[in-house]
N, C-alpha and C. Protein backbone atom coordinates (compact mmCIF):
# COMPACT_ATOMS: atom_id res chain seq x y z
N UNK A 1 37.12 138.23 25.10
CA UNK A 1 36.86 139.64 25.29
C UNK A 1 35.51 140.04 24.69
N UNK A 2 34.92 139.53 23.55
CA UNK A 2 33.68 139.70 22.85
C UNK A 2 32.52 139.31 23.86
N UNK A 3 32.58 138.64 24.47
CA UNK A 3 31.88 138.22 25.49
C UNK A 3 31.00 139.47 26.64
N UNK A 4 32.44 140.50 26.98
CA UNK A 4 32.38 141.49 27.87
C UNK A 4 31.21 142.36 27.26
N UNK A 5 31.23 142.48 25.85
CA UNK A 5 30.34 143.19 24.98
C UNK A 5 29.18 142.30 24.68
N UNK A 6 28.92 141.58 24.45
CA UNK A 6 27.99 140.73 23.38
C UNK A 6 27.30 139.95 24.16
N UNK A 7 27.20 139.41 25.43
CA UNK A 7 26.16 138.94 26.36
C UNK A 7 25.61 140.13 27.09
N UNK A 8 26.07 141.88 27.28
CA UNK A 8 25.27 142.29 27.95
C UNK A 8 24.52 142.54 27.10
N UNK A 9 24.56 142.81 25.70
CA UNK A 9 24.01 143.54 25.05
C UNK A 9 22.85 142.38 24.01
N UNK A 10 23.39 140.86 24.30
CA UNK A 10 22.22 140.45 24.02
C UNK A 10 21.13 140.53 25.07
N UNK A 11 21.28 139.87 26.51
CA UNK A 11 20.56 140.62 27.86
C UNK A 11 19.37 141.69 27.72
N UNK A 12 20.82 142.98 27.27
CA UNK A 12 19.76 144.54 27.07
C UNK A 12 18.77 143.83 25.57
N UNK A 13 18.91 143.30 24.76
CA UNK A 13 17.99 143.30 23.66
C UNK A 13 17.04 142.68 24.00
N UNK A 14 17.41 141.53 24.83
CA UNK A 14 16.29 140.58 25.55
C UNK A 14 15.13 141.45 26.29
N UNK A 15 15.60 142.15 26.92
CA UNK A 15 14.53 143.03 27.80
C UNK A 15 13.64 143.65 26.70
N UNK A 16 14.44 144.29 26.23
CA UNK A 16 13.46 145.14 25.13
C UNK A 16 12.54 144.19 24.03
N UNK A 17 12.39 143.56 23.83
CA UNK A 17 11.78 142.30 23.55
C UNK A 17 10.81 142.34 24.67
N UNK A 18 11.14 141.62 25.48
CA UNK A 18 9.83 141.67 26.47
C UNK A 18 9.03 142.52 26.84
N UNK A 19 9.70 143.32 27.04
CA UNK A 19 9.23 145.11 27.43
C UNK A 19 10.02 145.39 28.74
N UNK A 20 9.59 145.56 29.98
CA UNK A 20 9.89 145.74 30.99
C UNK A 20 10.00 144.74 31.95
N UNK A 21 11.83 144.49 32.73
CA UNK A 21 11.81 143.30 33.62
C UNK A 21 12.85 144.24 34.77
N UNK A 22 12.37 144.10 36.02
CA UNK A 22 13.12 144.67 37.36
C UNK A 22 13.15 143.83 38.27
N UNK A 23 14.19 143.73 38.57
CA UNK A 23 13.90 143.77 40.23
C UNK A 23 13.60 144.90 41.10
N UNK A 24 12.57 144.85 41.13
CA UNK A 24 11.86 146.09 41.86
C UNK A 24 12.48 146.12 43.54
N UNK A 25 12.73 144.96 44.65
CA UNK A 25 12.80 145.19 45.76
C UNK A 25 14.10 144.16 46.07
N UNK A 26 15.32 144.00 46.83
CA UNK A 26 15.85 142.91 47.30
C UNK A 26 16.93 143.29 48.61
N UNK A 27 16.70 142.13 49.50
CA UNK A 27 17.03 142.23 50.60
C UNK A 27 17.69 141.13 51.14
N UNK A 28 18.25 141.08 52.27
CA UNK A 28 18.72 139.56 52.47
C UNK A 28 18.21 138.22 52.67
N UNK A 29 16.62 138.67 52.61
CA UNK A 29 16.06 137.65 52.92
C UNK A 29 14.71 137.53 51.65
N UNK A 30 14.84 137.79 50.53
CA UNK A 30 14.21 138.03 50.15
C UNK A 30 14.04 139.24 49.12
N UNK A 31 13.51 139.13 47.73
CA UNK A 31 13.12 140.07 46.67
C UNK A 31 11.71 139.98 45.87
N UNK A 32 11.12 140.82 45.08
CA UNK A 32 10.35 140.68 44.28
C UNK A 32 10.58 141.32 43.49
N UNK A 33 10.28 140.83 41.79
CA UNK A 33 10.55 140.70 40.20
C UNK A 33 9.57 141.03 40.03
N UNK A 34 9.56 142.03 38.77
CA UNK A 34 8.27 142.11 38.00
C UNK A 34 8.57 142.36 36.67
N UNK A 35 8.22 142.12 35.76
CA UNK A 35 8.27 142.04 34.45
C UNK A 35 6.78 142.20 33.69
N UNK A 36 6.75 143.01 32.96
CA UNK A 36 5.32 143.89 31.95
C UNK A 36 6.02 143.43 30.39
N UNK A 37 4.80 143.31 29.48
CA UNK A 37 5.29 142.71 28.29
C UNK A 37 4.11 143.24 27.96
N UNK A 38 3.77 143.48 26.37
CA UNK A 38 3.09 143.57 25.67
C UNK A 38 2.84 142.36 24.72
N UNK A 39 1.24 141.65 24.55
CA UNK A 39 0.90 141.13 23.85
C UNK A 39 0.57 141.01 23.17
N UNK A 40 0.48 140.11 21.30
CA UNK A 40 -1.11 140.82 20.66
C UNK A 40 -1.73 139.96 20.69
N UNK A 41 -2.85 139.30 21.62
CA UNK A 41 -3.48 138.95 21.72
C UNK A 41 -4.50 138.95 22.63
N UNK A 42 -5.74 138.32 22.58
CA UNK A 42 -6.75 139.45 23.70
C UNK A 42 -6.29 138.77 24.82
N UNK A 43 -6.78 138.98 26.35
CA UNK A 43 -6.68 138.26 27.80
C UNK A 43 -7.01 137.39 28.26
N UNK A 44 -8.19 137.16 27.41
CA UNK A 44 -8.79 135.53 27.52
C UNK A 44 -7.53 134.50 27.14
N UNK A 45 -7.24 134.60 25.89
CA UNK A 45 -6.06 133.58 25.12
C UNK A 45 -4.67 133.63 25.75
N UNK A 46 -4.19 135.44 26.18
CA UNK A 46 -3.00 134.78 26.79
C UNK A 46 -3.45 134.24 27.78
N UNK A 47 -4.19 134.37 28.80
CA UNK A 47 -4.71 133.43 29.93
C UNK A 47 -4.40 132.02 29.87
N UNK A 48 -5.54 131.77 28.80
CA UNK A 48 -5.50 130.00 28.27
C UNK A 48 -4.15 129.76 27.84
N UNK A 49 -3.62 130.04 26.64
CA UNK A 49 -2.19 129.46 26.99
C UNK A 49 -1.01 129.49 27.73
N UNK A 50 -0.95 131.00 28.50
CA UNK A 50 -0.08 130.50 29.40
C UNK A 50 -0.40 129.31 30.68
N UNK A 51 -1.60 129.15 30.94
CA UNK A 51 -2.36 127.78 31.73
C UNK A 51 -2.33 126.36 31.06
N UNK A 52 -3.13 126.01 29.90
CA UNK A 52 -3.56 124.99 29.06
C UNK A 52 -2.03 124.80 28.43
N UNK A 53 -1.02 125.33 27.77
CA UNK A 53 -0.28 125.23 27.14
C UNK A 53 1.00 125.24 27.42
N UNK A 54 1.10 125.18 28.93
CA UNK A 54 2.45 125.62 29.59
C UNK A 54 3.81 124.92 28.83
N UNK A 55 3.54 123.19 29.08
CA UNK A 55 4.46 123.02 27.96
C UNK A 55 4.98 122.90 26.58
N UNK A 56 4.23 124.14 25.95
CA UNK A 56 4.33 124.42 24.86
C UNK A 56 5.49 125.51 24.67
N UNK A 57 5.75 126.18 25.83
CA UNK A 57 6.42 127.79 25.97
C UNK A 57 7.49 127.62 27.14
N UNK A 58 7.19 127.30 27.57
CA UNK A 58 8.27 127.23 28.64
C UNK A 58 9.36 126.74 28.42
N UNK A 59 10.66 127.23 28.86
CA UNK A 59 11.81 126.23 28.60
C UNK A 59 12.24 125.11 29.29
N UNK A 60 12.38 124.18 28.64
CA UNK A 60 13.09 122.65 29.31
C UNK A 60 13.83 123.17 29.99
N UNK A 61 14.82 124.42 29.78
CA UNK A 61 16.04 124.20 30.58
C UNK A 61 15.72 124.63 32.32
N UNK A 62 14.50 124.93 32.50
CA UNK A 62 14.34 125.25 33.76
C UNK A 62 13.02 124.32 34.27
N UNK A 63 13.00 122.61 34.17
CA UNK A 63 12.54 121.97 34.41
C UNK A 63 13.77 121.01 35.19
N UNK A 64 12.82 120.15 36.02
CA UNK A 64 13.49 118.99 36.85
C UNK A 64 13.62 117.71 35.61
N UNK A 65 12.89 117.62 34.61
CA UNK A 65 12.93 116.66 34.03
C UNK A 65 13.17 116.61 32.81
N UNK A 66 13.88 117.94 32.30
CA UNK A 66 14.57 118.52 31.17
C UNK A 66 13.45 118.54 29.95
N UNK A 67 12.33 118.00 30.29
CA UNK A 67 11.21 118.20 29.20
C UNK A 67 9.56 119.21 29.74
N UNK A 68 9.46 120.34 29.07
CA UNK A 68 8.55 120.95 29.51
C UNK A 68 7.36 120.79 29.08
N UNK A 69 6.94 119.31 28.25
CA UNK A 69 6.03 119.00 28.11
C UNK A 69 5.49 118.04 29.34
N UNK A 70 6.65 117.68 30.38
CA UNK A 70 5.90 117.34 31.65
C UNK A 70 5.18 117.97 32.69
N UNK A 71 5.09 119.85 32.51
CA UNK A 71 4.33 120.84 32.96
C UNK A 71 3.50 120.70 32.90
N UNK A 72 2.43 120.89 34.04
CA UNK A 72 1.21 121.18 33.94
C UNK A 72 0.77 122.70 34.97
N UNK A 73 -0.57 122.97 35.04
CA UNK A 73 -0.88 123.87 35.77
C UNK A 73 -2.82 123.34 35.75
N UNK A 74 -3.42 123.02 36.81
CA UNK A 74 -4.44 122.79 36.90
C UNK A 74 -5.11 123.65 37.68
N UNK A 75 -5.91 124.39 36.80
CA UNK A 75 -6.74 125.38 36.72
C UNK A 75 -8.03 125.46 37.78
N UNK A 76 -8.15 124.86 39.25
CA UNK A 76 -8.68 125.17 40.32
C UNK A 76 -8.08 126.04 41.54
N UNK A 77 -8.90 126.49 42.75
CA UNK A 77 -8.22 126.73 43.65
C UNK A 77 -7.36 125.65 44.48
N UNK A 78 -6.07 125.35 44.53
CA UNK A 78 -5.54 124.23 45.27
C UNK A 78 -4.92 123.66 43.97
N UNK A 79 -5.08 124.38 43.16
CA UNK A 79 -4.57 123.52 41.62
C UNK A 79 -3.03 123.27 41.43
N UNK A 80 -2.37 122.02 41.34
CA UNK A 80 -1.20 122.23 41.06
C UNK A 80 -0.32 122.75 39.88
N UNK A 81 0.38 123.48 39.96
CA UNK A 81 1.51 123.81 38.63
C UNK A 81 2.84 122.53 39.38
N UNK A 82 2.72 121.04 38.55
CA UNK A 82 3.29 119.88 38.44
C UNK A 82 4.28 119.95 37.69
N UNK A 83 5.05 118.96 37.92
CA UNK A 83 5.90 118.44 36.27
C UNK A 83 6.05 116.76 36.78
N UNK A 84 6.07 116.24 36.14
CA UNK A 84 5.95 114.54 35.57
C UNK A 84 7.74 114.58 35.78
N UNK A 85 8.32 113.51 36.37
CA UNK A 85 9.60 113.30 36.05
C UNK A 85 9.50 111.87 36.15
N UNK A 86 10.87 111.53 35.56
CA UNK A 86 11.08 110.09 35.23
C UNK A 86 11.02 108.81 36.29
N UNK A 87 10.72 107.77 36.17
CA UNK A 87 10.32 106.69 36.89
C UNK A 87 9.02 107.08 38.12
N UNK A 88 8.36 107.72 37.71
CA UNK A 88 6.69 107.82 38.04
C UNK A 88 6.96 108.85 39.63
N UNK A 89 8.04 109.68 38.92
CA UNK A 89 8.09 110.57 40.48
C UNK A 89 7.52 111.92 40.08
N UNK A 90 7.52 113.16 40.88
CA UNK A 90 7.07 114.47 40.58
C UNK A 90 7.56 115.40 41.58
N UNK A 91 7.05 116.78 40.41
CA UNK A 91 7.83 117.94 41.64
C UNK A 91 6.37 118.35 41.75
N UNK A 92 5.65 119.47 42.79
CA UNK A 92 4.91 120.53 42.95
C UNK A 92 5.80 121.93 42.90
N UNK A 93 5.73 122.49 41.82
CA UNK A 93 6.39 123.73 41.57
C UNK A 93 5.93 125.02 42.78
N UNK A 94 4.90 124.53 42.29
CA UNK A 94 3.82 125.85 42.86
C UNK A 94 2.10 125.52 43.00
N UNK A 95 1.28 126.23 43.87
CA UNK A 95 0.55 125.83 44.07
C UNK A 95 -0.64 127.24 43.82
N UNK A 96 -1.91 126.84 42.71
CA UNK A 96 -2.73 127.83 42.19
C UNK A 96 -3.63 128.46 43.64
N UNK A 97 -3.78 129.53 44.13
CA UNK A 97 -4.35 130.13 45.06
C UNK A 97 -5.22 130.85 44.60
N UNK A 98 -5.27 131.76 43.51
CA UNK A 98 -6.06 132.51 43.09
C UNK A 98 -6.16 132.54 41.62
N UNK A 99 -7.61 132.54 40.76
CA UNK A 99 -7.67 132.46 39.67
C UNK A 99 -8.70 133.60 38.68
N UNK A 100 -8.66 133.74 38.04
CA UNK A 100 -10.14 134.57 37.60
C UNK A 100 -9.90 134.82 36.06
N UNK A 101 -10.21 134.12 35.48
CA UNK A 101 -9.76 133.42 34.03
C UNK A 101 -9.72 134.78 33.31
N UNK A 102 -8.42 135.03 32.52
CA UNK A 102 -8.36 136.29 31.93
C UNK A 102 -7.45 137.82 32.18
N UNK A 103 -7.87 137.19 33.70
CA UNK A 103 -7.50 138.46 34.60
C UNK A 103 -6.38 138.48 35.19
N UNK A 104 -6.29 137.66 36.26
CA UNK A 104 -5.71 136.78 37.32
C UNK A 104 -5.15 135.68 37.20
N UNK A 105 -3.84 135.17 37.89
CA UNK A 105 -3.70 133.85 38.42
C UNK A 105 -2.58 134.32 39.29
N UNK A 106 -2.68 133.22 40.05
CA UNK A 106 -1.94 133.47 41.78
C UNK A 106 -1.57 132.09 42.08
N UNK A 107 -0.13 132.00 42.01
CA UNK A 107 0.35 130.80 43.03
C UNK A 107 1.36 130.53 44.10
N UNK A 108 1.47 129.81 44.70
CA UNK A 108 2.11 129.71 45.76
C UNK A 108 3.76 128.89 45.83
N UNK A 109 4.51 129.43 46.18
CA UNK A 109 5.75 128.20 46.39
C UNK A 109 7.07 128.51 45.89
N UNK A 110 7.65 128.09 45.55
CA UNK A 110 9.21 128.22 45.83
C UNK A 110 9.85 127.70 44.49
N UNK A 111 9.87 128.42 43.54
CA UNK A 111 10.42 127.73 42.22
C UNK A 111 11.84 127.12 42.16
N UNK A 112 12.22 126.32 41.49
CA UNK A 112 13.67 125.85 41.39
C UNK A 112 14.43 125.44 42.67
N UNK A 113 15.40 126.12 42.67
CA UNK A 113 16.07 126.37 43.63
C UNK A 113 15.75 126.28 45.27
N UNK A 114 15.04 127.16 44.97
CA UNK A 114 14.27 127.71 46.48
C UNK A 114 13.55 126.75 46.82
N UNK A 115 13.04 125.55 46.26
CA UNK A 115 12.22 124.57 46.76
C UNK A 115 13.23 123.93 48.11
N UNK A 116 14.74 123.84 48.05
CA UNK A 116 15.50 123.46 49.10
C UNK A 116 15.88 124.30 50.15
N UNK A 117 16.02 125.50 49.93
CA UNK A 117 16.19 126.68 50.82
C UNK A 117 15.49 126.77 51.89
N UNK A 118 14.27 126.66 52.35
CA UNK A 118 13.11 126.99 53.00
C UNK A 118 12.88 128.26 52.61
N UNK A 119 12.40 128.82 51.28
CA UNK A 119 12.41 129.95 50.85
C UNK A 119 10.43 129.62 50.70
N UNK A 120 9.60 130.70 50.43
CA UNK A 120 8.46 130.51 50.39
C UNK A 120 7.93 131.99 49.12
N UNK A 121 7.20 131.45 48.19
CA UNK A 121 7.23 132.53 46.73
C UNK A 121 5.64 132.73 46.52
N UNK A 122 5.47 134.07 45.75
CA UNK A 122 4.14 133.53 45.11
C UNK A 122 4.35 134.65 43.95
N UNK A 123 3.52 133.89 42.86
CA UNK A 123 3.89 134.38 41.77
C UNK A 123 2.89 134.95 41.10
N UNK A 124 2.17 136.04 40.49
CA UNK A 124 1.57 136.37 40.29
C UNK A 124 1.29 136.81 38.62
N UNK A 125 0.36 136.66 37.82
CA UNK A 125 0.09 136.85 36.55
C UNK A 125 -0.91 138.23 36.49
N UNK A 126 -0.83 139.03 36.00
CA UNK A 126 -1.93 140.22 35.83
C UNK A 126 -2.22 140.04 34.59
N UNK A 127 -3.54 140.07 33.63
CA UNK A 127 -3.84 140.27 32.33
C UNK A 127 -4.82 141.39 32.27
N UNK A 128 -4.06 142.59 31.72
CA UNK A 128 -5.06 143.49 31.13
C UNK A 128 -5.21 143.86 29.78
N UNK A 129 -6.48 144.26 29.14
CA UNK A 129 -6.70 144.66 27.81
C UNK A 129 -5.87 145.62 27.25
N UNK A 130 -5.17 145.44 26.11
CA UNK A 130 -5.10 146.95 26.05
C UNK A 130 -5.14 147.48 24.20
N UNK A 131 -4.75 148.39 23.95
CA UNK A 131 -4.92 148.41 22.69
C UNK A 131 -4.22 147.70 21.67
N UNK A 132 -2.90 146.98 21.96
CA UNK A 132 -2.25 145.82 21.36
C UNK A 132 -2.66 144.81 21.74
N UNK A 133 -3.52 144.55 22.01
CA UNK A 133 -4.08 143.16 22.90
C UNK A 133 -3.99 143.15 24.07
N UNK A 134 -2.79 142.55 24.97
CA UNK A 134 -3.02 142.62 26.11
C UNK A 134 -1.75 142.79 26.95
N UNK A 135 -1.40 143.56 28.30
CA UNK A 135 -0.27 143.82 28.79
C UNK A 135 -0.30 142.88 30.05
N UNK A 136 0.86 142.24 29.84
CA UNK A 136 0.80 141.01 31.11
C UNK A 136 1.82 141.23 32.05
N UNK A 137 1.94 141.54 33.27
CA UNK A 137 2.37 141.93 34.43
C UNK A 137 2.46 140.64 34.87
N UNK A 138 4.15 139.99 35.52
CA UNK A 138 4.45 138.63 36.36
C UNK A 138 4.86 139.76 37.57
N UNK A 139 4.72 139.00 38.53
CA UNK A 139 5.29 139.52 39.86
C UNK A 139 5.47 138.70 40.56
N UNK A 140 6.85 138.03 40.67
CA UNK A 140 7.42 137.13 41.86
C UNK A 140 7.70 137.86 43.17
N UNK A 141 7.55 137.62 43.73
CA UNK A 141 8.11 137.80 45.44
C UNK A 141 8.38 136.72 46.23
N UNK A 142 9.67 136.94 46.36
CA UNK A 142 10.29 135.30 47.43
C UNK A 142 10.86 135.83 48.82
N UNK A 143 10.86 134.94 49.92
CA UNK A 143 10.99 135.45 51.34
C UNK A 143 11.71 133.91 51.71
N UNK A 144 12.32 134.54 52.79
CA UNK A 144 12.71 133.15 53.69
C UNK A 144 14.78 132.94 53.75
N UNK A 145 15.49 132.09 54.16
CA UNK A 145 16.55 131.78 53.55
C UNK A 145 17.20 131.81 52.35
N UNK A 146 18.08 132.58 52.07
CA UNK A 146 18.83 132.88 50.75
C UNK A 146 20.01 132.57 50.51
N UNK A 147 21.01 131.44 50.76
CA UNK A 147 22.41 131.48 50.66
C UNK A 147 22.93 132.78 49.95
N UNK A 148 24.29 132.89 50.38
CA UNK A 148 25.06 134.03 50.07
C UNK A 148 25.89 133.32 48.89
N UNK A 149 26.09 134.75 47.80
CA UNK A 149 27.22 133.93 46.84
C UNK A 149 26.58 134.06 45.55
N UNK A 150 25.05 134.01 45.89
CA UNK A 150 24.49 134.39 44.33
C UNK A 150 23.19 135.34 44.54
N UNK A 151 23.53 135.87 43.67
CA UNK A 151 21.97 137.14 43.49
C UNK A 151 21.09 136.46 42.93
N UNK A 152 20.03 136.10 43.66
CA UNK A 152 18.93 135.36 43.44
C UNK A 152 18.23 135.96 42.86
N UNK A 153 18.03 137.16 43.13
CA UNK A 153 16.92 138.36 42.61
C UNK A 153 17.47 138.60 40.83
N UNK A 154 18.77 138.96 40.81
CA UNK A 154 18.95 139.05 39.14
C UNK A 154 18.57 137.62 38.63
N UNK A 155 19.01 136.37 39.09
CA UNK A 155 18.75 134.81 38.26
C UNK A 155 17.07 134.69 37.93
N UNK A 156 16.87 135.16 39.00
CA UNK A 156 15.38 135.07 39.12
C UNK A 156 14.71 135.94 37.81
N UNK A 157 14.98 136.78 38.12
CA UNK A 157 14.33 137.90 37.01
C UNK A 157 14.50 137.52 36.09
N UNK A 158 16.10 137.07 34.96
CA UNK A 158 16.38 136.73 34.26
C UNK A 158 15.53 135.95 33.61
N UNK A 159 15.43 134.20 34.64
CA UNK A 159 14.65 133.58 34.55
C UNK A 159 13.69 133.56 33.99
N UNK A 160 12.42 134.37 34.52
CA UNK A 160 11.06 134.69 34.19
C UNK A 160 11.25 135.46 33.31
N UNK A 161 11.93 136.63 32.84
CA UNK A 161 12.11 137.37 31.82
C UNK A 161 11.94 136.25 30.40
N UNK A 162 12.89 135.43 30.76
CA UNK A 162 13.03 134.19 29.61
C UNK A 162 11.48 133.51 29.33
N UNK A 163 10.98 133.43 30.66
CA UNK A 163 9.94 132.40 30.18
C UNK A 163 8.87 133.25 29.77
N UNK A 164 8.65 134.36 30.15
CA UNK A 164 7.86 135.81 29.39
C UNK A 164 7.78 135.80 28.00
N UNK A 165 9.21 135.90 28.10
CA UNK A 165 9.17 136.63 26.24
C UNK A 165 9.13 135.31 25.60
N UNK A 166 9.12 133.91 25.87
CA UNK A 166 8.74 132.52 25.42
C UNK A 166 7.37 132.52 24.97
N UNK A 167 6.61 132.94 26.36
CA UNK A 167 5.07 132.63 25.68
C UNK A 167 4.54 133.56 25.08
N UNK A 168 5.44 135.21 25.00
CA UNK A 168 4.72 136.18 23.90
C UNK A 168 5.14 136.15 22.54
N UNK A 169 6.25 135.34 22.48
CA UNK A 169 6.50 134.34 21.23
C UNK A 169 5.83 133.42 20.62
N UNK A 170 5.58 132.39 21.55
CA UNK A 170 4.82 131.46 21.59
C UNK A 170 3.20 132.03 20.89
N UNK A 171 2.74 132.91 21.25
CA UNK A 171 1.48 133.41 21.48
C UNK A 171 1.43 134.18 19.74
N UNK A 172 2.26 135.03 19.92
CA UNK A 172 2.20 135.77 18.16
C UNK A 172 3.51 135.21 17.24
N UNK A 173 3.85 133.93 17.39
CA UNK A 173 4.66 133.43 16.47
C UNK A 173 4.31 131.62 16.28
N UNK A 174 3.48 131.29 16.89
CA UNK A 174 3.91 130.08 17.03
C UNK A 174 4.75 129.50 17.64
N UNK A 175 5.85 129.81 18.00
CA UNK A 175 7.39 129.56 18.13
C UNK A 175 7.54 130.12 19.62
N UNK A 176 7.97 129.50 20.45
CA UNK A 176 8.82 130.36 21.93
C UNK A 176 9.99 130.85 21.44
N UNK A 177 10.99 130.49 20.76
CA UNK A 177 12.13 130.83 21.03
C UNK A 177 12.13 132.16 19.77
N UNK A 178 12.90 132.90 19.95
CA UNK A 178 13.65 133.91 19.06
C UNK A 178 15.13 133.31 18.22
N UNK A 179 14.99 133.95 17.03
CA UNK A 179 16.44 133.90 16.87
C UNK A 179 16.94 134.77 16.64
N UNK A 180 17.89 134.83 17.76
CA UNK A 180 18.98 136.29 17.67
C UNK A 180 20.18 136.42 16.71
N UNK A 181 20.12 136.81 15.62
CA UNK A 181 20.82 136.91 14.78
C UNK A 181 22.37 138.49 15.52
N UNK A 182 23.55 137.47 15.68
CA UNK A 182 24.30 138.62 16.00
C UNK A 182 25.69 137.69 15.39
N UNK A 183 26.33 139.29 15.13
CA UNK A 183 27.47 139.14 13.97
C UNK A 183 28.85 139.25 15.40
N UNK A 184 29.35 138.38 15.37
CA UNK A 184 30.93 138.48 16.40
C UNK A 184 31.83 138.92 15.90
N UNK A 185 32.86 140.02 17.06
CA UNK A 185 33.98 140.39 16.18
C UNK A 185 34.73 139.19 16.11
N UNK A 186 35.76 139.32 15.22
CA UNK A 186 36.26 138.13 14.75
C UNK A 186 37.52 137.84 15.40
């Protein structure tokens, strides 16, 4: 019964942590996520580490190869966001389309799941200045085939919500993860 209480309300704390995570649009064929966070650090740096440092922040648990130090993201147009998996195989997560160091990054493709679906994504990073350092805007949008049975649009959000508040952890703690200190009824 603690459960009914105590996962939404870790959830709601999660958000507030990040700052702001929606599903802004969803349909049967398709939604787009956006999530705004506050950083303290300037736009250049979150830039570089969420790029250079991916597997530093990101969680294993939403890798093919349960280690997110097999992430990469290579920083051209056509650049892949990779992961390394075991016995010399690989995924292409996503694919870099647009870049503008600081500002921007833009990629293409179908995270997780959706890589089997014929689903087609692109994911978008905004970095702007602001007086805490910097406010970083993700914006997924996915289209195409959606099996019925699960809300893709909440997993999704969730998802990125997680890997958000990882690298603004990551970024002013050292540390991705939080620890949520919560007391259970007994």
């Amino acid at each position: 019964m603690w459960r009914k209480f105590v996962v939404p309300l870790l959830l709601f704390s999660l958000a507030l942590t990040v700052g702001h995570a929606e599903v802004a649009d969803s349909g049967a064929n398709g939604f787009t996520v956006k999530i705004t966070s506050s950083i303290k650090a300037a736009p250049a740096d979150v830039y570089k580490k969420l790029v250079s440092n991916i597997g530093e922040w990101w969680s294993p648990r939403h890798t093919f190869s349960g280690d997110a130090h097999n992430l990469s993201i290579e920083e051209k147009a056509m650049g892949c966001f990779c992961e390394k998996i075991p016995n010399g195989g690989g995924v292409r997560h996503m694919e870099v389309i647009y870049f503008d160091p600081g500002k921007t990054l833009r990629m293409s493709g179908a995270l997780g799941p959706f890589q089997g679906m014929g689903a087609a994504g692109t994911l978008t990073f905004t970095f702007t200045a602001a007086p805490d350092g910097t406010k970083l805007e993700a914006t997924y949008s996915l289209t195409g085939y959606l099996p019925q049975g699960t809300n893709w649009a909440v997993a999704t959000n969730g998802m990125l919500n997680e890997q958000i508040m990882r690298l603004k952890n990551y970024i002013e703690t050292g540390k991705p993860t939080v620890a949520v200190q919560t007391k259970l009824p007994a």
